[in-house]
Structure formats: C-alpha cells, structure tokens
Protein backbone atom coordinates (compact mmCIF):
# COMPACT_ATOMS: atom_id res chain seq x y z
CA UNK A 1 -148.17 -175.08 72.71
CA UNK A 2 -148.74 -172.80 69.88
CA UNK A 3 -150.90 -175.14 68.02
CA UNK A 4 -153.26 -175.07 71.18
CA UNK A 5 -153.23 -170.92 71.27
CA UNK A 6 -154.24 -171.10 67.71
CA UNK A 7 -156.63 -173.48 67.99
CA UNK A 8 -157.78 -171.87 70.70
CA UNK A 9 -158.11 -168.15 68.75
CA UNK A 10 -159.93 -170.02 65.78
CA UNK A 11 -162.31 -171.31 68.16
CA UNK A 12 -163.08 -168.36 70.00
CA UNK A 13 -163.76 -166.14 66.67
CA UNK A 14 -166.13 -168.87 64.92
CA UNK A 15 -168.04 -168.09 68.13
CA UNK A 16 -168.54 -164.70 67.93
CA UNK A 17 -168.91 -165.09 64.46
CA UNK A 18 -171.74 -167.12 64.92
CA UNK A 19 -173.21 -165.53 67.87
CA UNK A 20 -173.13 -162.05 67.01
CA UNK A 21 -175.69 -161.59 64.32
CA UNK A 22 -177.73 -163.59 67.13
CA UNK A 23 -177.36 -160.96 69.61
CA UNK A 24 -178.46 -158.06 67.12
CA UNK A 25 -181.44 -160.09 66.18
CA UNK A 26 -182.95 -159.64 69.65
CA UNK A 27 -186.70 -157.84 69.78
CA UNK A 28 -187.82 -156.52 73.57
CA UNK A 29 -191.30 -156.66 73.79
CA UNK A 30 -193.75 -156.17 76.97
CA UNK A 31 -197.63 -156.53 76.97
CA UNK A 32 -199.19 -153.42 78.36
CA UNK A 33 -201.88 -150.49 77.88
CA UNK A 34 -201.03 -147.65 76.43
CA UNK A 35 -202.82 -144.28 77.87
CA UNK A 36 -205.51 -142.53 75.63
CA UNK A 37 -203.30 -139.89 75.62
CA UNK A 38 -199.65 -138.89 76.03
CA UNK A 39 -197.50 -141.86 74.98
CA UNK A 40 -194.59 -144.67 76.68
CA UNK A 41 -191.10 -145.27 76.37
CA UNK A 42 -188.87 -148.81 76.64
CA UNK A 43 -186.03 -149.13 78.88
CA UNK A 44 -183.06 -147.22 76.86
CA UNK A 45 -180.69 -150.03 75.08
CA UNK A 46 -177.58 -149.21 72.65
CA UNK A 47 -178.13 -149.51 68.98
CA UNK A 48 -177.24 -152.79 67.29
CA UNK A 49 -177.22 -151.17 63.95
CA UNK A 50 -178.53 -147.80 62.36
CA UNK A 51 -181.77 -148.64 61.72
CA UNK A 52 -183.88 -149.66 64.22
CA UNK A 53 -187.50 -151.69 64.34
CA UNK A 54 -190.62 -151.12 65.49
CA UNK A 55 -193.57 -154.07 66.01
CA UNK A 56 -196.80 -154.11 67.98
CA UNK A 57 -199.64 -157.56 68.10
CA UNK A 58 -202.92 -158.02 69.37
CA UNK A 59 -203.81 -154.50 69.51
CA UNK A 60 -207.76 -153.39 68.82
CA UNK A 61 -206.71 -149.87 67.72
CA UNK A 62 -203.87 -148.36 65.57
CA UNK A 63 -200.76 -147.86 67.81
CA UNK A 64 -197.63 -145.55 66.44
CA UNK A 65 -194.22 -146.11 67.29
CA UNK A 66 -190.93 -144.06 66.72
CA UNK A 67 -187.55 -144.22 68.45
CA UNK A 68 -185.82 -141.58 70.22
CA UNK A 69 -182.49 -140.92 71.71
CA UNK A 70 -182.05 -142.04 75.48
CA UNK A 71 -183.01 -138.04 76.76
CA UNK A 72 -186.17 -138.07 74.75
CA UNK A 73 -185.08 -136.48 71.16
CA UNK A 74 -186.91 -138.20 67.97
CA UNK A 75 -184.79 -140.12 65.88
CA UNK A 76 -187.33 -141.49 63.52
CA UNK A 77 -191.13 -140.16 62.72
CA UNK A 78 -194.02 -141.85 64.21
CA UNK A 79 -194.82 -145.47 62.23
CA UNK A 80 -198.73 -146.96 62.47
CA UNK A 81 -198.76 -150.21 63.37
CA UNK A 82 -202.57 -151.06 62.19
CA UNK A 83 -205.54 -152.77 64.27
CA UNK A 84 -204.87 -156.67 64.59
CA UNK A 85 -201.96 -156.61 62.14
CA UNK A 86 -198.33 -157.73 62.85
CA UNK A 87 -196.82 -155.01 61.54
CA UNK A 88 -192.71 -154.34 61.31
CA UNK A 89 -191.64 -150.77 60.66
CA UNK A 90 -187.94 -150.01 59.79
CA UNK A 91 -187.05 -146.77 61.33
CA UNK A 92 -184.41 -145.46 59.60
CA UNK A 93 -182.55 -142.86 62.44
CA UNK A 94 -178.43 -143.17 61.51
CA UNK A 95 -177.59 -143.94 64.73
CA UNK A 96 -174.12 -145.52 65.29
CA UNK A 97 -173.57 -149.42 66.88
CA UNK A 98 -173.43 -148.42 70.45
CA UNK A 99 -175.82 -145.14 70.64
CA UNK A 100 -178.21 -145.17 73.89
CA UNK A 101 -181.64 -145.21 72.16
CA UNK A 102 -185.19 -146.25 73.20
CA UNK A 103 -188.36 -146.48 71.63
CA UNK A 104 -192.07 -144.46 72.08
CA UNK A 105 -195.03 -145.86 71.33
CA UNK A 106 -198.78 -143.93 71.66
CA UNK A 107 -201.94 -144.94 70.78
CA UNK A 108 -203.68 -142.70 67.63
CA UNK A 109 -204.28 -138.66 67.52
CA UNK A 110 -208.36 -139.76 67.59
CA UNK A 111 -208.15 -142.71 69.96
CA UNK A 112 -209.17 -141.57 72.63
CA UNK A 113 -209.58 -145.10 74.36
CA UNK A 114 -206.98 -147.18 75.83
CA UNK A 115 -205.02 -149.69 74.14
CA UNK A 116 -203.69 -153.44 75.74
CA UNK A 117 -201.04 -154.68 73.10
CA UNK A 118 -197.65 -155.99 73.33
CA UNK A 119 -195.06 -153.33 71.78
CA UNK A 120 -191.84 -154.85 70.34
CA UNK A 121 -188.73 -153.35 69.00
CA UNK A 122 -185.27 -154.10 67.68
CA UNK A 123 -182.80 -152.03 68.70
C-alpha cells in the first residue's frame, strides 16, 4: 500500500514538473485593429513570472505595447514593435507569480491611420 502512495506522489510531481514551464510558456494573441488614436487592453491574466512579453505580426505600421496592472497603472514603458517585423519585447515590470496584469497596445504618436495586426503577449 505504501509503495502505491509513493508511486503515486512520484508520478504526480514529474507531471507538474513537466507541465509547468508549459503553462508559463503560453502567448494570448487576437487579430484586431487598433484605433488611430487612444489605445486597447487584453483580458487581465496573473503573472507567470516578473517579466512579461510583448509581440505583434502582420502589422503595416509601428504598433507599441506596454503592460499595466489589472486597474490600468503602467508597469513597463511603451515597446515598438516595427512595420512587418515579428518583434518580442521583454518588459521588465517586477511583478510577483500571481499579480493581475494585462497588456496595452496603441498604434504610433504620428499614425494617425488604423492598424489590423494580431497583438500577442506572455504574461
């Protein structure tokens, strides 16, 4: 019987030892047009880690992302992902595993067209 519990715990934690760096790797991303002004923020999400990143494809114009904490408040500075580059931008903001964060992403200070592009980020 107690071989089976322990065979049984060892099991279980070579699981999450395998699956958890899986789970932080995760990106969100959503295609969609960003206003020519003003800016758009992801569906909040805790922090896997504290740094977070920042990606954006297939965009015709420069697009800047940052992340914020879940009420608005910047955690990082704005990063520019450039015209028809792939772009990833660690954003260094010290939150803590857990943290409700979400990320912000506009279209450029003299843009003043809209952008279609598909925002990513790592939380």
């Amino acid at each position: 019987m107690l071989n089976k519990v322990i065979k049984s715990l060892v099991v279980t934690t070579m699981f999450l030892s395998i699956s958890i760096p899986v789970f932080a790797d995760t990106w969100y991303s959503s295609s969609l047009t960003l206003p020519r002004t003003g800016s758009m923020t992801t569906t909040v999400r805790k922090a896997t880690a504290n740094t977070q990143q920042t990606k954006v494809t297939n965009n015709a114009y420069s697009v800047y992302g940052r992340i914020d904490t879940s009420t608005g408040v910047a955690l990082s500075s704005y990063g520019e992902h450039r015209a028809w580059e792939s772009d990833i931008i660690t954003q260094n903001t010290g939150t803590a595993v857990g943290d409700s964060i979400e990320a912000e992403f506009k279209t450029g200070p003299y843009n003043y067209r809209t952008t279609t592009a598909t925002i990513a980020w790592r939380p």
